[in-house]
N, C-alpha and C. Protein backbone atom coordinates (compact mmCIF):
# COMPACT_ATOMS: atom_id res chain seq x y z
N UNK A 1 54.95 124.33 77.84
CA UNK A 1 56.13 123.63 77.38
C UNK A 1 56.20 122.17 77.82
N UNK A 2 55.16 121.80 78.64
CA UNK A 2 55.32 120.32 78.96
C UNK A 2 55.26 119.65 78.08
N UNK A 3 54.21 119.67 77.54
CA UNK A 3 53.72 118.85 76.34
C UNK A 3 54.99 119.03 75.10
N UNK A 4 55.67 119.79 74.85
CA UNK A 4 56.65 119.42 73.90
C UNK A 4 58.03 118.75 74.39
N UNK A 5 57.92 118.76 76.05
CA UNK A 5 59.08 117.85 76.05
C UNK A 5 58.44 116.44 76.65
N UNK A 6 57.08 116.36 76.54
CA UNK A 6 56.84 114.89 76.53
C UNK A 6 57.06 114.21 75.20
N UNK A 7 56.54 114.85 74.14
CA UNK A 7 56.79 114.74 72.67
C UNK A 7 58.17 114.25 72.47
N UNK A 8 59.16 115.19 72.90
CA UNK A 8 60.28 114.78 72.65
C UNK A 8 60.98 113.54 72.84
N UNK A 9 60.69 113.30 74.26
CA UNK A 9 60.87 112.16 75.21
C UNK A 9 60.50 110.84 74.51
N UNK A 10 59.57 110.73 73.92
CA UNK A 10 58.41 109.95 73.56
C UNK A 10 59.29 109.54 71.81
N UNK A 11 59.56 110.64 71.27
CA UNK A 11 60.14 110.54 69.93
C UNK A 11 61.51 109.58 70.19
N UNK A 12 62.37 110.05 71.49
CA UNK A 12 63.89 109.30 71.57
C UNK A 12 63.58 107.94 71.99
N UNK A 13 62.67 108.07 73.40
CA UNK A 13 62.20 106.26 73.70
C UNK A 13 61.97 105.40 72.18
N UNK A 14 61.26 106.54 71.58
CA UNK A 14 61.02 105.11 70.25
C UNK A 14 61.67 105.04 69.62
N UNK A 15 62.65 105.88 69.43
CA UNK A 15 63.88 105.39 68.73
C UNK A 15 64.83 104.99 68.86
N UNK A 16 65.24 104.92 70.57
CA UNK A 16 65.85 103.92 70.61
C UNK A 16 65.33 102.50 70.88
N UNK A 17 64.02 102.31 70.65
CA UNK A 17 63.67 101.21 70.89
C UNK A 17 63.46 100.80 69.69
N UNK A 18 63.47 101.40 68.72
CA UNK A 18 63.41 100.92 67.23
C UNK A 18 64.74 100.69 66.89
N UNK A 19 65.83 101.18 67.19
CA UNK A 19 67.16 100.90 67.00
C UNK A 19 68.21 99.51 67.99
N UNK A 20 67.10 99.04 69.11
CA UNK A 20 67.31 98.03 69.74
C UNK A 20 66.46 96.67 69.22
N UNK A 21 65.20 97.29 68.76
CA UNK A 21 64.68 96.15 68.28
C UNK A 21 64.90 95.56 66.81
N UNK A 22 65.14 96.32 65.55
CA UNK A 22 64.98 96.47 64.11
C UNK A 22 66.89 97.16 63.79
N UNK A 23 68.05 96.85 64.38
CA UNK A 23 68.98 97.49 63.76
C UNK A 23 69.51 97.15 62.38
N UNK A 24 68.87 96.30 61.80
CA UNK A 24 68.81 96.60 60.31
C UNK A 24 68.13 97.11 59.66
N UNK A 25 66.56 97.64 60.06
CA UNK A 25 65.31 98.91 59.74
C UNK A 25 66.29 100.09 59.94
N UNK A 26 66.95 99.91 60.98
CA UNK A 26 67.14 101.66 61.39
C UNK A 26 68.25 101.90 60.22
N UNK A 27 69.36 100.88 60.58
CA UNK A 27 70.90 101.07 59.79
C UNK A 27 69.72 101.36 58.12
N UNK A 28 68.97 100.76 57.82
CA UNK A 28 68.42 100.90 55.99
C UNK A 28 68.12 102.19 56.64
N UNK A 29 67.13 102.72 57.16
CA UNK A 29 66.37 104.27 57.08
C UNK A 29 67.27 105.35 57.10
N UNK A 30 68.65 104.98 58.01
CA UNK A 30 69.62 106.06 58.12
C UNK A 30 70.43 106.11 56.59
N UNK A 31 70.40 104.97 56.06
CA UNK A 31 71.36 104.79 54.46
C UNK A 31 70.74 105.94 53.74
N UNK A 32 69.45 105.64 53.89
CA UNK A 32 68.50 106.17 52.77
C UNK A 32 68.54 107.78 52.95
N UNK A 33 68.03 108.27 54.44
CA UNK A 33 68.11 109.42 54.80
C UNK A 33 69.66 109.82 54.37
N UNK A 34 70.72 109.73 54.71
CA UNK A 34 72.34 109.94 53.85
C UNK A 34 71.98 110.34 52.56
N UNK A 35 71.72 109.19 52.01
CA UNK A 35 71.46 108.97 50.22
C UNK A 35 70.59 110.40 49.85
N UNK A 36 69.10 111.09 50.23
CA UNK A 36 68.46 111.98 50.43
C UNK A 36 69.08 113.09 50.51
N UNK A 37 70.17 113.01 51.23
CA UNK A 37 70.79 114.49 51.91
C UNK A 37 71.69 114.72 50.99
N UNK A 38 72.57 113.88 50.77
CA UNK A 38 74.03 113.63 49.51
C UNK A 38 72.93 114.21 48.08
N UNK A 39 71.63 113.75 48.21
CA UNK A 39 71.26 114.31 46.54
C UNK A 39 70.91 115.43 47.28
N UNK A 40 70.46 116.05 48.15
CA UNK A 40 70.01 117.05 47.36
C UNK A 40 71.23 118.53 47.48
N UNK A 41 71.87 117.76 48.45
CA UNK A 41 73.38 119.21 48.71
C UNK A 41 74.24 118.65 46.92
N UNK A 42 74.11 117.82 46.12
CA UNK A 42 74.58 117.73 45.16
C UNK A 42 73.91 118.36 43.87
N UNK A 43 72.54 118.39 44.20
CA UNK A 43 71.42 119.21 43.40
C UNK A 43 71.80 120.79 43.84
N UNK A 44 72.35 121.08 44.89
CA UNK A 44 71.98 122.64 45.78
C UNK A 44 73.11 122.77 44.84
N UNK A 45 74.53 121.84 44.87
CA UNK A 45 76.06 122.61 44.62
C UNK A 45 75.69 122.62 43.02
N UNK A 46 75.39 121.90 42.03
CA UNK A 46 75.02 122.02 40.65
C UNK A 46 73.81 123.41 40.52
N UNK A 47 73.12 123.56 40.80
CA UNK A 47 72.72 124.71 40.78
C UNK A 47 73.18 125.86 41.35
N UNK A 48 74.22 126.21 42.10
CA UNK A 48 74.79 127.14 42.80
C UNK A 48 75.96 127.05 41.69
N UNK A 49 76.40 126.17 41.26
CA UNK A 49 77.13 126.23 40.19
C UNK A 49 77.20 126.99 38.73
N UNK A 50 75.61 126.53 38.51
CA UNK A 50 75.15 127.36 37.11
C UNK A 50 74.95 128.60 36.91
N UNK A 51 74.76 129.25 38.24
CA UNK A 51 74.61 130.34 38.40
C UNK A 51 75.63 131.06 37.63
């Protein structure tokens, strides 16, 4: 289990260091990721619909 919480560790350092260095990269990637999620729970509810 070490190795997956170095992974982890390693994933948050860079993101918050991507969110200290680039906070208009991050603020766009998080829009987009939103935008992604909003289609596809809008794709899930239209098809749960047709049913």
């Amino acid at each position: 289990m070490p190795v997956k919480k170095i992974v982890t560790w390693a994933v948050v350092v860079f993101l918050v260091y991507y969110l200290v260095t680039r906070p208009t990269g991050a603020a766009n990637a998080m829009h987009s990721l939103f935008t992604v999620l909003k289609s596809a729970g809008s794709s899930l509810a239209t098809f749960l619909n047709s049913l």
